[in-house]
C-alpha atoms as a PDB file:
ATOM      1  CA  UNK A   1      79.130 182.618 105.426  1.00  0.00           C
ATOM      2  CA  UNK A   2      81.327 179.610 105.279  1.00  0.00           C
ATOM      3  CA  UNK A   3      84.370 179.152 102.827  1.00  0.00           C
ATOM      4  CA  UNK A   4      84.296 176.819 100.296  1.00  0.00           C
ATOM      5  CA  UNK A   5      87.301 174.991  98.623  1.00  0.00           C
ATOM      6  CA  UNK A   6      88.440 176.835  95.664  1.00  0.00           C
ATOM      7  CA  UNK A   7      88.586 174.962  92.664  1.00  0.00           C
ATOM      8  CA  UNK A   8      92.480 176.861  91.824  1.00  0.00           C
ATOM      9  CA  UNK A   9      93.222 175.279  95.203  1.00  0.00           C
ATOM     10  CA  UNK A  10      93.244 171.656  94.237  1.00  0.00           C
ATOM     11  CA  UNK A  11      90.209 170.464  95.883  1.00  0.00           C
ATOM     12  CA  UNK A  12      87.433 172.131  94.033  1.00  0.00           C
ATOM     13  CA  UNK A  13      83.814 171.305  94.384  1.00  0.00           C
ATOM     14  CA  UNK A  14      83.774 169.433  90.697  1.00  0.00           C
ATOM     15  CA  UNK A  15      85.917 166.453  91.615  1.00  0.00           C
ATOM     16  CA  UNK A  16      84.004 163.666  92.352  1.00  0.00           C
ATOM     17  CA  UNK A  17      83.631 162.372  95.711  1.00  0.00           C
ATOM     18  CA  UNK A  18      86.261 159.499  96.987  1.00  0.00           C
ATOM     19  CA  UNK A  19      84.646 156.292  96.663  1.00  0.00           C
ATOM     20  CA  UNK A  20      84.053 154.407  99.989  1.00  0.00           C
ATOM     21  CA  UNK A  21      87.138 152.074 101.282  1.00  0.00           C
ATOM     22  CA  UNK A  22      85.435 148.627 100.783  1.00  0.00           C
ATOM     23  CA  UNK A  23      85.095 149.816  97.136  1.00  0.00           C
ATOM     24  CA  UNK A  24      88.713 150.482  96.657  1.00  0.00           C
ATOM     25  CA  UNK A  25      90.255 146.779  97.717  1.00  0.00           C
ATOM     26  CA  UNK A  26      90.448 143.934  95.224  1.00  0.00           C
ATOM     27  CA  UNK A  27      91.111 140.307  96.527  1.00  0.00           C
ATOM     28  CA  UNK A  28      94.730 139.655  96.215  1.00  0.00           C
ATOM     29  CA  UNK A  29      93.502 135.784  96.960  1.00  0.00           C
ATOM     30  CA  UNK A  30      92.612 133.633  93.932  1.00  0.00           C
ATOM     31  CA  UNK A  31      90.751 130.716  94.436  1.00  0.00           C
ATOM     32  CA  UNK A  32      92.844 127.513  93.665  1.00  0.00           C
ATOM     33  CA  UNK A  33      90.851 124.006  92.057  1.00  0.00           C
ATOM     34  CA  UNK A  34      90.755 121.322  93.976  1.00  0.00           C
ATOM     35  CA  UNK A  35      93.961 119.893  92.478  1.00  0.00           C
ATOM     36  CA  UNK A  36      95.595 122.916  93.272  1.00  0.00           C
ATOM     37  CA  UNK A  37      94.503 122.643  96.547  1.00  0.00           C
ATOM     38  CA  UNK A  38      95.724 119.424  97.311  1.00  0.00           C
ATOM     39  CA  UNK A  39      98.951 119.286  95.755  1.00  0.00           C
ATOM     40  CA  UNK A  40      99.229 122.564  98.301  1.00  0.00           C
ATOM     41  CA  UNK A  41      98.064 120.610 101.290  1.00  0.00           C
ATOM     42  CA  UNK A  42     100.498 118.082 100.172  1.00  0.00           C
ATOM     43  CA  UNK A  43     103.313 120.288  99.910  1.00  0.00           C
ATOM     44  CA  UNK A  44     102.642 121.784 103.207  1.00  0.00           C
ATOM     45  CA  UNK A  45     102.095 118.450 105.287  1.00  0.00           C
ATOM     46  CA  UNK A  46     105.361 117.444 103.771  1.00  0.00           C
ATOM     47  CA  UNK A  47     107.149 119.962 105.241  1.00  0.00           C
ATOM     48  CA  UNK A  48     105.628 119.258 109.117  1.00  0.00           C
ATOM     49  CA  UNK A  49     106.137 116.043 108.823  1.00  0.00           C
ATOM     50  CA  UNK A  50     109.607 116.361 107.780  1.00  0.00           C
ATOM     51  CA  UNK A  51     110.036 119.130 110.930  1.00  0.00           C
ATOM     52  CA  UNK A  52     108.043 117.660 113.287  1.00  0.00           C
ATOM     53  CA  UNK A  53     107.159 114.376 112.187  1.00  0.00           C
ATOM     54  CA  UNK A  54     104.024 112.258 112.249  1.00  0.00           C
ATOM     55  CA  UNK A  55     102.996 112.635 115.973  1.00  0.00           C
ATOM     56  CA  UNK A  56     103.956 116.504 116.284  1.00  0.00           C
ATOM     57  CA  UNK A  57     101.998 117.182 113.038  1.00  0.00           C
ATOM     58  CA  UNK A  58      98.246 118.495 113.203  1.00  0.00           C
ATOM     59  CA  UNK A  59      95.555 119.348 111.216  1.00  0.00           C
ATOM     60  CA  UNK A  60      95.053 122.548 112.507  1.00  0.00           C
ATOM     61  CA  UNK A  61      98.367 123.617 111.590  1.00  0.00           C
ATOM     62  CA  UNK A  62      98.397 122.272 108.213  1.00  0.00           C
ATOM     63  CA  UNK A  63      95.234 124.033 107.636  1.00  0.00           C
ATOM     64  CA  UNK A  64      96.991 127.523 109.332  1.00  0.00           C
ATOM     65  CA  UNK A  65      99.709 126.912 107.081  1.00  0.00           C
ATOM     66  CA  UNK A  66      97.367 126.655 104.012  1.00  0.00           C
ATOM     67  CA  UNK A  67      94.967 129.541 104.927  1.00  0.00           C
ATOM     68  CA  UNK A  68      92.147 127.077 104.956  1.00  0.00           C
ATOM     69  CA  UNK A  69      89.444 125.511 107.469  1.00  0.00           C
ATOM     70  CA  UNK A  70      90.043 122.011 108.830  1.00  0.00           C
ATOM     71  CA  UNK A  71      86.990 120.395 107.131  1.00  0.00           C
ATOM     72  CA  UNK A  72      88.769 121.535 103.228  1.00  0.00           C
ATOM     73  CA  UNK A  73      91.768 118.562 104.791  1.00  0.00           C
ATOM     74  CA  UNK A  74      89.617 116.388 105.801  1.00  0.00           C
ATOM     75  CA  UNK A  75      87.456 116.595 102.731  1.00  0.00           C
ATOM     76  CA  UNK A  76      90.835 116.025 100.539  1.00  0.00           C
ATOM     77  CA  UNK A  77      92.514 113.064 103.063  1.00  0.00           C
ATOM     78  CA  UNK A  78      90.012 112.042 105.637  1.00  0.00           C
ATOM     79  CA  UNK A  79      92.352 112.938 108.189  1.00  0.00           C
ATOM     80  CA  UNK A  80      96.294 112.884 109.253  1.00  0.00           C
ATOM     81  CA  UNK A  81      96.778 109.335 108.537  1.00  0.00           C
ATOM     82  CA  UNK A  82      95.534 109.860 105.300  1.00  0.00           C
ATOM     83  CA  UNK A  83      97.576 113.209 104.435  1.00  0.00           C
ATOM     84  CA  UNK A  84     100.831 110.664 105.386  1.00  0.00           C
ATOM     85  CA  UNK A  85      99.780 108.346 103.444  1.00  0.00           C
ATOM     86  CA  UNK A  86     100.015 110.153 100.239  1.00  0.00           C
ATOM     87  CA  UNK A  87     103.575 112.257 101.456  1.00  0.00           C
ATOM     88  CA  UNK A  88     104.917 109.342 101.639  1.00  0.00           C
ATOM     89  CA  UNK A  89     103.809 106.868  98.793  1.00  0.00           C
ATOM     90  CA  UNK A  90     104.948 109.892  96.793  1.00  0.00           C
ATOM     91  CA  UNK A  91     108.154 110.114  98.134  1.00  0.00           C
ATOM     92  CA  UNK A  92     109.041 105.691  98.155  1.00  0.00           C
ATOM     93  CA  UNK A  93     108.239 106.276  94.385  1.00  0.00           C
ATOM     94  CA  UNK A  94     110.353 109.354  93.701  1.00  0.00           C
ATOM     95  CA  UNK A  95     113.588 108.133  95.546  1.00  0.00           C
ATOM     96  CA  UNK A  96     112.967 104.320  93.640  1.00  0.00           C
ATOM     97  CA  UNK A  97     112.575 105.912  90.335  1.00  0.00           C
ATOM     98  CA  UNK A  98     115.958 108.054  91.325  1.00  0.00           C
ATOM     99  CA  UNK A  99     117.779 104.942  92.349  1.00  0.00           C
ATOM    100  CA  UNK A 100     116.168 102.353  89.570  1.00  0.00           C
ATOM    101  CA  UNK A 101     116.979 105.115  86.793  1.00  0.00           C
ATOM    102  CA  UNK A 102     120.885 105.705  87.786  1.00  0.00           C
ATOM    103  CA  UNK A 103     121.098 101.789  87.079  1.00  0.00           C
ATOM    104  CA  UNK A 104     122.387 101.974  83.581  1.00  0.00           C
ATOM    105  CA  UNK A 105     125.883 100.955  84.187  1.00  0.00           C
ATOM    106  CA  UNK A 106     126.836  97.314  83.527  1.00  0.00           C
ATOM    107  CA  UNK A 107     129.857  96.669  86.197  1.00  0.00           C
ATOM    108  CA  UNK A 108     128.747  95.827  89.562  1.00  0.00           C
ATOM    109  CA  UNK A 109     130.952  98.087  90.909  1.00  0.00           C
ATOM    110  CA  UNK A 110     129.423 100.530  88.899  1.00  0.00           C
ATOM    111  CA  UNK A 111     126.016 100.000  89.334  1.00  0.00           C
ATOM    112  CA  UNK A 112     126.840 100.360  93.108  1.00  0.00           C
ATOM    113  CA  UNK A 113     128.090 103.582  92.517  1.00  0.00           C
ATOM    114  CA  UNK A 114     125.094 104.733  90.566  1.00  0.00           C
ATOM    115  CA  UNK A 115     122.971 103.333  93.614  1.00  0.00           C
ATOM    116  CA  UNK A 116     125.064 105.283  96.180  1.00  0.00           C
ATOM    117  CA  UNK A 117     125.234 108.345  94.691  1.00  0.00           C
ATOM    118  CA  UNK A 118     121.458 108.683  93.560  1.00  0.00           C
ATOM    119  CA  UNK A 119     120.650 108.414  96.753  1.00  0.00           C
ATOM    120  CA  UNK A 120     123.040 110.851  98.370  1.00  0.00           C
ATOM    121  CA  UNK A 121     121.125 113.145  95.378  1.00  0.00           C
ATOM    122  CA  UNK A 122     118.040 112.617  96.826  1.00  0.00           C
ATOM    123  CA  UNK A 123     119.154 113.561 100.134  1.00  0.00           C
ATOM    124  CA  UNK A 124     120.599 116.092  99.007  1.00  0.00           C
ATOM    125  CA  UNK A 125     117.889 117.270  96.694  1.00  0.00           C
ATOM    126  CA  UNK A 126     114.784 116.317  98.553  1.00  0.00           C
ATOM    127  CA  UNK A 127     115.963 116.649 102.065  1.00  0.00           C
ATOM    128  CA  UNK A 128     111.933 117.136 103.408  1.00  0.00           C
ATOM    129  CA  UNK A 129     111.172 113.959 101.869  1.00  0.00           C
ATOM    130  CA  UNK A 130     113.580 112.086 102.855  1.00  0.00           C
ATOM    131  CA  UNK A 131     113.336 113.245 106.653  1.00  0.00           C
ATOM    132  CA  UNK A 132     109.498 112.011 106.270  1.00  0.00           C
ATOM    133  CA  UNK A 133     110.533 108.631 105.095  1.00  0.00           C
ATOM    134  CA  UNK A 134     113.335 107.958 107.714  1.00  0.00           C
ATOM    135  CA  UNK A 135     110.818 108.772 110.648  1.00  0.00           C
ATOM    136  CA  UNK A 136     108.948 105.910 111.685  1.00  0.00           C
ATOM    137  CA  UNK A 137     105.099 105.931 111.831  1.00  0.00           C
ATOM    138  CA  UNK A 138     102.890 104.056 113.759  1.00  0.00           C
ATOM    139  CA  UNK A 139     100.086 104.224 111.604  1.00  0.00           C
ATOM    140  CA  UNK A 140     101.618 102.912 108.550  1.00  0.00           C
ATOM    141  CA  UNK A 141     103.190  99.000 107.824  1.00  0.00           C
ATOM    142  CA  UNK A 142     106.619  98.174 106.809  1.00  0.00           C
ATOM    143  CA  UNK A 143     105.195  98.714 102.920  1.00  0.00           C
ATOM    144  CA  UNK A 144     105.557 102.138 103.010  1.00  0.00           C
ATOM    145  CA  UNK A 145     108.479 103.687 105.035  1.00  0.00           C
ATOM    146  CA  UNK A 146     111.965 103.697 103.877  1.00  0.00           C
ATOM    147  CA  UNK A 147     113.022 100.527 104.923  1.00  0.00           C
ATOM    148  CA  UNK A 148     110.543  99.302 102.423  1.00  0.00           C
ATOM    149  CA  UNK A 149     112.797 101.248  99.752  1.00  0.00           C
ATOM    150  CA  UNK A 150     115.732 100.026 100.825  1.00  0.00           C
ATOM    151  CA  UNK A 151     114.340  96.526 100.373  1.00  0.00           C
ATOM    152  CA  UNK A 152     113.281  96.825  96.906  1.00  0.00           C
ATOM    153  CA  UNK A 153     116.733  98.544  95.746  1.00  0.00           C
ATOM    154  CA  UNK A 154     118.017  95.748  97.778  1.00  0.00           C
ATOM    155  CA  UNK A 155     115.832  92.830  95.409  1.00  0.00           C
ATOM    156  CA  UNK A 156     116.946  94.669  92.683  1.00  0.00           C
ATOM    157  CA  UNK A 157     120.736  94.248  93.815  1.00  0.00           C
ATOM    158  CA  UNK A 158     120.107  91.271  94.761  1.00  0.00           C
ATOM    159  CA  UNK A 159     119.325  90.206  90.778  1.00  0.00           C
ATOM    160  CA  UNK A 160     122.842  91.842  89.595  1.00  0.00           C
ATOM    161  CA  UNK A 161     124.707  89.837  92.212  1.00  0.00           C
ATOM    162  CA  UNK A 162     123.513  86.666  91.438  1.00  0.00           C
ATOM    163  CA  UNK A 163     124.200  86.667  88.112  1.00  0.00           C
ATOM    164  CA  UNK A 164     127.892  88.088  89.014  1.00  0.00           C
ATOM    165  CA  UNK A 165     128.113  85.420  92.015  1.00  0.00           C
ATOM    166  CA  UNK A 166     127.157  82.752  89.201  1.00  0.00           C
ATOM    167  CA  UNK A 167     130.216  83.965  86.763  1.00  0.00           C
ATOM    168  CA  UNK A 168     132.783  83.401  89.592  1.00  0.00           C
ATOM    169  CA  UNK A 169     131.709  80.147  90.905  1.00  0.00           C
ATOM    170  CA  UNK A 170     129.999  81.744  93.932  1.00  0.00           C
ATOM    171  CA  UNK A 171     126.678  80.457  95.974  1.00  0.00           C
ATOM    172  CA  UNK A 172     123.997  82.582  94.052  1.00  0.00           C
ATOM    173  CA  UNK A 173     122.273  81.778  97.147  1.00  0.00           C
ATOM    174  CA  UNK A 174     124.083  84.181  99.064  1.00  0.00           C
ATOM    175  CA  UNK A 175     123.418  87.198  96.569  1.00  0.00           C
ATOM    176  CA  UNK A 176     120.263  87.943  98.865  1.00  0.00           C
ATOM    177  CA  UNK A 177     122.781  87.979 102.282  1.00  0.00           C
ATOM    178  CA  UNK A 178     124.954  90.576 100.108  1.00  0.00           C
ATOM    179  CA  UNK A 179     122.580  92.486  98.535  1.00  0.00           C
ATOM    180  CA  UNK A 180     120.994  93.397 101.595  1.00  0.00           C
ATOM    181  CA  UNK A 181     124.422  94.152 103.345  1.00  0.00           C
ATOM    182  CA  UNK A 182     125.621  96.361 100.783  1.00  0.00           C
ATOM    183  CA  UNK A 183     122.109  98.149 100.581  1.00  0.00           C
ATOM    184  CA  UNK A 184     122.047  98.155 104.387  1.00  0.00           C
ATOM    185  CA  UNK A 185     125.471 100.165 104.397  1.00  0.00           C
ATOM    186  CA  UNK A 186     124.674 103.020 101.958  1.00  0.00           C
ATOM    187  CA  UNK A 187     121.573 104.077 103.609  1.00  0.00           C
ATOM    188  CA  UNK A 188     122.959 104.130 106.778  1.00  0.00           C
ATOM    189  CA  UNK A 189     125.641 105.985 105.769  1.00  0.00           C
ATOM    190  CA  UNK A 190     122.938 108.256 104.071  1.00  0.00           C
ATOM    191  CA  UNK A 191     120.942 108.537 107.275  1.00  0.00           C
ATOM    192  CA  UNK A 192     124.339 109.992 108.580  1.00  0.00           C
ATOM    193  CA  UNK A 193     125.418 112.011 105.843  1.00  0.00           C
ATOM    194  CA  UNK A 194     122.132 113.873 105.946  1.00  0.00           C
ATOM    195  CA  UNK A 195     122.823 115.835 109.068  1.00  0.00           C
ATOM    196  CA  UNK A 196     126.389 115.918 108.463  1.00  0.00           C
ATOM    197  CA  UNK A 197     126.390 116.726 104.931  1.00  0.00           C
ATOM    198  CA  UNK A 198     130.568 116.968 104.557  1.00  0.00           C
ATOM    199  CA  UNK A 199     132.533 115.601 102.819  1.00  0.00           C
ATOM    200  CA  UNK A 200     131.090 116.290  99.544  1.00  0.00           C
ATOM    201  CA  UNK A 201     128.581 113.402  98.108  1.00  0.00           C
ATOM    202  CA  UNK A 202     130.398 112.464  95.657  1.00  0.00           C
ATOM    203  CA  UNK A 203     133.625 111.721  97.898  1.00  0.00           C
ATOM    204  CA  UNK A 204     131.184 109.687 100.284  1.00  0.00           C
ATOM    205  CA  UNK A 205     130.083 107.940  97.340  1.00  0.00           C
ATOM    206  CA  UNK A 206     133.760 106.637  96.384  1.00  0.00           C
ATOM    207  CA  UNK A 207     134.409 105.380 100.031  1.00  0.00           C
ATOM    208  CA  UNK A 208     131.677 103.876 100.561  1.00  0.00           C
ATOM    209  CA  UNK A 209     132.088 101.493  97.486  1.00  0.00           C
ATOM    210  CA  UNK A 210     135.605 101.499  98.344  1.00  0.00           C
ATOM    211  CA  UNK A 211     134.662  99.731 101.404  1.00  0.00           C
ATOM    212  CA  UNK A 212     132.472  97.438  99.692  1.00  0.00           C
ATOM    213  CA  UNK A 213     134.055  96.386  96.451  1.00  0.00           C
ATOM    214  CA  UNK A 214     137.424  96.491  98.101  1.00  0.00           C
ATOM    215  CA  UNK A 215     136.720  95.326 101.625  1.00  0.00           C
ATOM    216  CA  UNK A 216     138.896  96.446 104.610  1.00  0.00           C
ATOM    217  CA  UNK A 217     141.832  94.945 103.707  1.00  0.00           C
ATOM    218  CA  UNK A 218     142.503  96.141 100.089  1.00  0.00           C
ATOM    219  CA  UNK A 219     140.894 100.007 100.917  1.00  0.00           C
ATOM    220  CA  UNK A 220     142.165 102.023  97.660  1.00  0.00           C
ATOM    221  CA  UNK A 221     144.258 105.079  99.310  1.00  0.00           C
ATOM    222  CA  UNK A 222     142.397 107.688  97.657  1.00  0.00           C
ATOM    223  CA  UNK A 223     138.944 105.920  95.920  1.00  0.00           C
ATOM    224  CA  UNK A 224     137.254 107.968  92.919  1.00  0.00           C
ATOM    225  CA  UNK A 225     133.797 106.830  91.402  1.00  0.00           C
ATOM    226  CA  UNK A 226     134.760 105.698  87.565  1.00  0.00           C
ATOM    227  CA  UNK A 227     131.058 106.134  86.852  1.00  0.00           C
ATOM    228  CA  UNK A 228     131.285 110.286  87.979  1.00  0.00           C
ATOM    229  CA  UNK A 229     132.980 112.523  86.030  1.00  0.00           C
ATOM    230  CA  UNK A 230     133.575 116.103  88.126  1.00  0.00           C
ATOM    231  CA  UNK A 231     132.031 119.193  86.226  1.00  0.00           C
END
């Protein structure tokens, strides 16, 4: 005669048998919509092309990265090229918005600060995007990289000069040759500041319009931005 589990033990022949593994596991995963899908893929290809940039960057991985197959990207972009594409129209518009907005002031030397230090924020901010838009691509024109940016901050600079080069009696024809210059300065400085990242912004900011408002031979000793008050 065998034993059977007494019920006083714990086990008891009443309780109801353990249902079978499979039954016992819910899907964690929730499936996204397509717009949440490719704002993900987005995200994602930011970030490679940022690390790794254009070249570097595959499919495959971005797919990895998003837990999907390869034909879900190509079904959203048609491809790399087209995954760039959007990264970086998206980021040209965020960092001209950034710069455009902080153009309140009505100084030059003001609005230059504004310029400078919206787009040390960026850098600081959105330091993926603006690693995608400093590395050059082969597959896309001079439209939409960050010299193409630079060049419409610079038309916009260009404007406020002229008008300022006209109320001193200077060649408004030389606002474009200045504009470009001053423009020309602050990103590179930005470009350098980005793997740097001391002193603080705000203190690169002040020299850097020190150098330009004040020129090399009237440098302020210690320069402060009059548009930035410290928190």
């Amino acid at each position: 005669m065998t034993d059977s589990p007494s019920t006083n033990g714990g086990v008891g022949r009443d309780r109801p048998p353990a249902p079978p593994p499979a039954a016992t596991k819910t899907s964690s995963r929730v499936r996204m919509s397509a717009a949440q899908r490719r704002e993900q893929l987005i995200a994602i290809g930011r970030q490679l092309f940022a690390e790794r940039g254009f070249d570097a960057t595959s499919i495959e991985e971005v797919a990895s990265r998003a837990k999907v197959s390869k034909p879900v990207v190509y079904e959203h972009f048609g491809g790399k090229e087209g995954l760039y594409a959007v990264v970086v129209d998206r980021e040209v518009l965020a960092l001209l918005d950034r710069i455009t907005t902080a153009l309140t002031a009505g100084h030059p030397r003001e609005l230059l600060e504004q310029a400078a230090l919206a787009l040390l924020t960026y850098i600081e901010e959105e330091t993926s995007g603006f690693r995608v838009l400093v590395r050059e691509s082969p597959v896309l024109s001079a439209t939409g990289n960050f010299s193409s940016v630079m060049n419409d901050v610079a038309h916009q600079v260009e404007h406020i000069l002229g008008a300022e080069f006209k109320s001193r009696a200077y060649d408004p024809k030389l606002a474009e040759l200045y504009s470009q210059s001053l423009v020309g300065m602050v990103a590179l400085t930005g470009r350098w500041w980005l793997e740097v990242r001391k002193p603080r912004k705000e203190t690169v900011a002040a020299h850097l319009v020190n150098l330009a408002w004040n020129g090399l031979s009237h440098l302020e000793a210690k320069p402060t931005l009059l548009t930035h008050r410290p928190r």
